[in-house]
N, C-alpha and C. Protein backbone atom coordinates (compact mmCIF):
# COMPACT_ATOMS: atom_id res chain seq x y z
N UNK A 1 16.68 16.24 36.15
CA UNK A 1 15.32 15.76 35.94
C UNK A 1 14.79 16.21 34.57
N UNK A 2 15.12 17.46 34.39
CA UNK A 2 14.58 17.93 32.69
C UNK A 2 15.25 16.72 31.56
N UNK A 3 16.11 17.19 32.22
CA UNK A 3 17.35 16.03 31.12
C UNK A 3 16.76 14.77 30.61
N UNK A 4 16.54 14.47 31.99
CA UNK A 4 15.84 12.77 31.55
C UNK A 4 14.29 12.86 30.63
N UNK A 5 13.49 14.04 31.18
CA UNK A 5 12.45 14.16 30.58
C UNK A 5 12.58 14.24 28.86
N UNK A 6 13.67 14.97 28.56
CA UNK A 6 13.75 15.06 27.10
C UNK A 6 14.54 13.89 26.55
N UNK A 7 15.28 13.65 27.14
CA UNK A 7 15.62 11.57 27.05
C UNK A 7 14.55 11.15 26.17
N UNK A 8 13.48 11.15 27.64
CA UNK A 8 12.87 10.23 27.27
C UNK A 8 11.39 10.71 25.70
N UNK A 9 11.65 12.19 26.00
CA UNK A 9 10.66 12.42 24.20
C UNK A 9 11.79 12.15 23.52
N UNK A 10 13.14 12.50 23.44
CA UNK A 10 13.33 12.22 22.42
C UNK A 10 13.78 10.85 21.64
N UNK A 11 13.59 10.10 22.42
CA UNK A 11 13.71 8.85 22.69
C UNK A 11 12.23 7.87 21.64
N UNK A 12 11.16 8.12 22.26
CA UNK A 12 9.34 8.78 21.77
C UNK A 12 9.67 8.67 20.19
N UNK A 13 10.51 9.85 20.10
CA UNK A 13 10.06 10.81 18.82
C UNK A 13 10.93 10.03 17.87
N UNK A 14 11.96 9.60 18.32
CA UNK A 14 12.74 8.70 17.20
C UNK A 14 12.26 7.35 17.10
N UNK A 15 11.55 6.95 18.05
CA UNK A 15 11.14 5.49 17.78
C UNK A 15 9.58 5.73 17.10
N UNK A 16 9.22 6.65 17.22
CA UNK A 16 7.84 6.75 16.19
C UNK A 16 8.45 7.11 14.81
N UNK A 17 9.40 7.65 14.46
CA UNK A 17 9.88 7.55 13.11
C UNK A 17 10.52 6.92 12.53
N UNK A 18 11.35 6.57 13.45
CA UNK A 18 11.55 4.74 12.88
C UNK A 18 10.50 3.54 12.84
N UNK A 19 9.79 3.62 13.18
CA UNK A 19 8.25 2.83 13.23
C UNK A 19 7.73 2.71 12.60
N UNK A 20 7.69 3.91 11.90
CA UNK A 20 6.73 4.33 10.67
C UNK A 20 7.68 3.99 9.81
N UNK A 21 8.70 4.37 9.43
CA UNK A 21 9.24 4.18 7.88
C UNK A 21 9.48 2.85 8.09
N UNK A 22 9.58 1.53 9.07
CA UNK A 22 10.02 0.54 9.22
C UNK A 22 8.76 -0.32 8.76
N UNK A 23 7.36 0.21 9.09
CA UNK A 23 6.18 -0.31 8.76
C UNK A 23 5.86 -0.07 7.49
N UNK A 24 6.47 0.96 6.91
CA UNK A 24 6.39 1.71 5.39
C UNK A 24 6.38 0.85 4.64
N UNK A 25 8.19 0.53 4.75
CA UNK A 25 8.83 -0.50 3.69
C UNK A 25 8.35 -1.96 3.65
N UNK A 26 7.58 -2.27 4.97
CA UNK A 26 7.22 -3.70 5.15
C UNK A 26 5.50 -3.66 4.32
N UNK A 27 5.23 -2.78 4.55
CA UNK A 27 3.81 -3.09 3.96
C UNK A 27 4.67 -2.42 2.20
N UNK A 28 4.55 -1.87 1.81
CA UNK A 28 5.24 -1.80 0.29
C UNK A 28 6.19 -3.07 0.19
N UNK A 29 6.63 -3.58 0.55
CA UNK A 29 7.48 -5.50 0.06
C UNK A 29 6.25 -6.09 -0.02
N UNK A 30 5.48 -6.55 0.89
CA UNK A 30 4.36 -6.75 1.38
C UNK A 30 3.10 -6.78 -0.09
N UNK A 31 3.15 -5.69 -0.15
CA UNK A 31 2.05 -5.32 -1.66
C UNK A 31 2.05 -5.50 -2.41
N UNK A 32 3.64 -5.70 -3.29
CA UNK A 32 4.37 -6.20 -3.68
C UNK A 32 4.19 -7.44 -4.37
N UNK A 33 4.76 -8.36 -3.45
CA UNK A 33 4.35 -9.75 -2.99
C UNK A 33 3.12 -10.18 -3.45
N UNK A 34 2.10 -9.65 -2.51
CA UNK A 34 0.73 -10.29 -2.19
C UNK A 34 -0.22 -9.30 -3.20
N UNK A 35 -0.26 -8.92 -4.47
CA UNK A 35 -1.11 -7.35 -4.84
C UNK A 35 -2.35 -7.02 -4.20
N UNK A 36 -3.29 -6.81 -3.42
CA UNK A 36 -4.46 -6.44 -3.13
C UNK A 36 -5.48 -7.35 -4.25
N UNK A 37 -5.38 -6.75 -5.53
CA UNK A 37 -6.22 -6.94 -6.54
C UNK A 37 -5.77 -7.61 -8.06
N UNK A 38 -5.79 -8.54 -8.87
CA UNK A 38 -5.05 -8.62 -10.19
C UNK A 38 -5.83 -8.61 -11.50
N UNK A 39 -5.40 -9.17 -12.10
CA UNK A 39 -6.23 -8.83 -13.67
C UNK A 39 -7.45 -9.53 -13.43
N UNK A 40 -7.41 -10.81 -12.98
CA UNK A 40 -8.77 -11.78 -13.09
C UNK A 40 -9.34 -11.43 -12.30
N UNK A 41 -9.22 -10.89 -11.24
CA UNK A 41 -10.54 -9.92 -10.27
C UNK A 41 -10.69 -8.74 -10.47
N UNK A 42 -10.47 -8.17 -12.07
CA UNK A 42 -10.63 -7.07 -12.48
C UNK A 42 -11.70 -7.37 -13.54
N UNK A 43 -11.31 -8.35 -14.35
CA UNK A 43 -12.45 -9.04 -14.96
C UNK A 43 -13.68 -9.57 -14.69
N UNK A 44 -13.39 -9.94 -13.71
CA UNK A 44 -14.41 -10.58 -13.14
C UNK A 44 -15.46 -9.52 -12.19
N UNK A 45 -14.58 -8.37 -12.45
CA UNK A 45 -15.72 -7.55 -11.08
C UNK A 45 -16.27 -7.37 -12.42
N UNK A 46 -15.68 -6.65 -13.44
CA UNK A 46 -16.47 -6.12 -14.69
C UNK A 46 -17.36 -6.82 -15.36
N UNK A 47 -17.22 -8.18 -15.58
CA UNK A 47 -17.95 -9.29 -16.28
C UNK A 47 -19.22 -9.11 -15.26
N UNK A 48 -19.10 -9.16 -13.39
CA UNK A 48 -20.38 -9.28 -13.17
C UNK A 48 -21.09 -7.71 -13.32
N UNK A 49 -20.81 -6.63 -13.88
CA UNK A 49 -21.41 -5.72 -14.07
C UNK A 49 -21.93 -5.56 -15.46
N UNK A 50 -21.88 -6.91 -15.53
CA UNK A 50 -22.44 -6.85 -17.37
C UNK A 50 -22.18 -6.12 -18.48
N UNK A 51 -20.36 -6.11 -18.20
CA UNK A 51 -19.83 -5.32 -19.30
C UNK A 51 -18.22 -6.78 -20.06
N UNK A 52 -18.85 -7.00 -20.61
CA UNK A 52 -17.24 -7.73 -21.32
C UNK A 52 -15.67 -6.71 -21.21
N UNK A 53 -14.70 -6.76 -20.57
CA UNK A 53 -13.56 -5.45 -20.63
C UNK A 53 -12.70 -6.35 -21.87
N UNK A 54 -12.39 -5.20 -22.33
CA UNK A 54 -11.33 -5.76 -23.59
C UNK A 54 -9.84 -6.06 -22.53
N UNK A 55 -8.73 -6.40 -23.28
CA UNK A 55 -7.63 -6.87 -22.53
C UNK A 55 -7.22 -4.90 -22.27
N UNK A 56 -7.42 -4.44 -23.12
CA UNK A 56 -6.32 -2.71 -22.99
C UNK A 56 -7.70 -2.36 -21.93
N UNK A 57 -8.75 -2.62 -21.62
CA UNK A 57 -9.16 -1.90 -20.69
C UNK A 57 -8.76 -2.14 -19.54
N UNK A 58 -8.80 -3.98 -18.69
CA UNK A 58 -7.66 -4.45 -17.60
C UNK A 58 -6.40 -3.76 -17.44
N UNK A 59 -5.70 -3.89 -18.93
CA UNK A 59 -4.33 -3.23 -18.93
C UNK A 59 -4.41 -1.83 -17.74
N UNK A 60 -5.39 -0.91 -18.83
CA UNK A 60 -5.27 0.29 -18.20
C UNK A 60 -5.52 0.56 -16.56
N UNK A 61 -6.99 -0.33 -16.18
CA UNK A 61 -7.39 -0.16 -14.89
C UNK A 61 -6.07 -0.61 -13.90
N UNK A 62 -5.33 -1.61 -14.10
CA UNK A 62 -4.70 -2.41 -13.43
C UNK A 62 -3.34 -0.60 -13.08
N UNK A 63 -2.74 -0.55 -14.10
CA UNK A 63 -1.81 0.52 -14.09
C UNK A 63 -2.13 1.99 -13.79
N UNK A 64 -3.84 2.52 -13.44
CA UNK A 64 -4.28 3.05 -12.12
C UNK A 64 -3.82 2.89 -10.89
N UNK A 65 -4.75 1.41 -10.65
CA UNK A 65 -4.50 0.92 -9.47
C UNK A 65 -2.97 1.61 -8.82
N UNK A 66 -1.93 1.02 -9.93
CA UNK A 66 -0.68 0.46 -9.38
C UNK A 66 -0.43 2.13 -9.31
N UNK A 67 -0.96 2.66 -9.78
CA UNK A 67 -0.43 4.24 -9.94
C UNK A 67 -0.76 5.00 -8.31
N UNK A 68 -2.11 4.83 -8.04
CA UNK A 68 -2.29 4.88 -6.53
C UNK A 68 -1.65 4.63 -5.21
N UNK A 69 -1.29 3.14 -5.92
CA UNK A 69 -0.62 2.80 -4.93
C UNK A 69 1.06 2.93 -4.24
């Protein structure tokens, strides 16, 4: 009866870590793919804050971002 009990955590414990790194890699392809955010909605948030961004300021914000992420 113990036996089976630890079966079954360890059973638990490997499928939550395979879960996770399996959800990892899918959302990073995922981000990838699809970016959250890109240059022209970087501009555009800035333009409506009534600031013109030069191109090296996008540059830079953008390679934050990507740095975060």
């Amino acid at each position: 009866m113990l036996h089976d009990i630890l079966l079954v955590l360890l059973g638990l414990i490997v499928g939550a870590i395979l879960g996770f790194v399996l959800a990892r890699f899918y959302m990073k392809k995922y981000l990838q793919k699809n970016p959250p955010i890109n240059e022209k909605m970087i501009e555009t948030l800035m333009s409506g804050m009534g600031r013109k961004p030069s191109q090296k300021q996008v540059k830079e914000l953008m390679r934050q971002m990507n740095k975060m992420m």
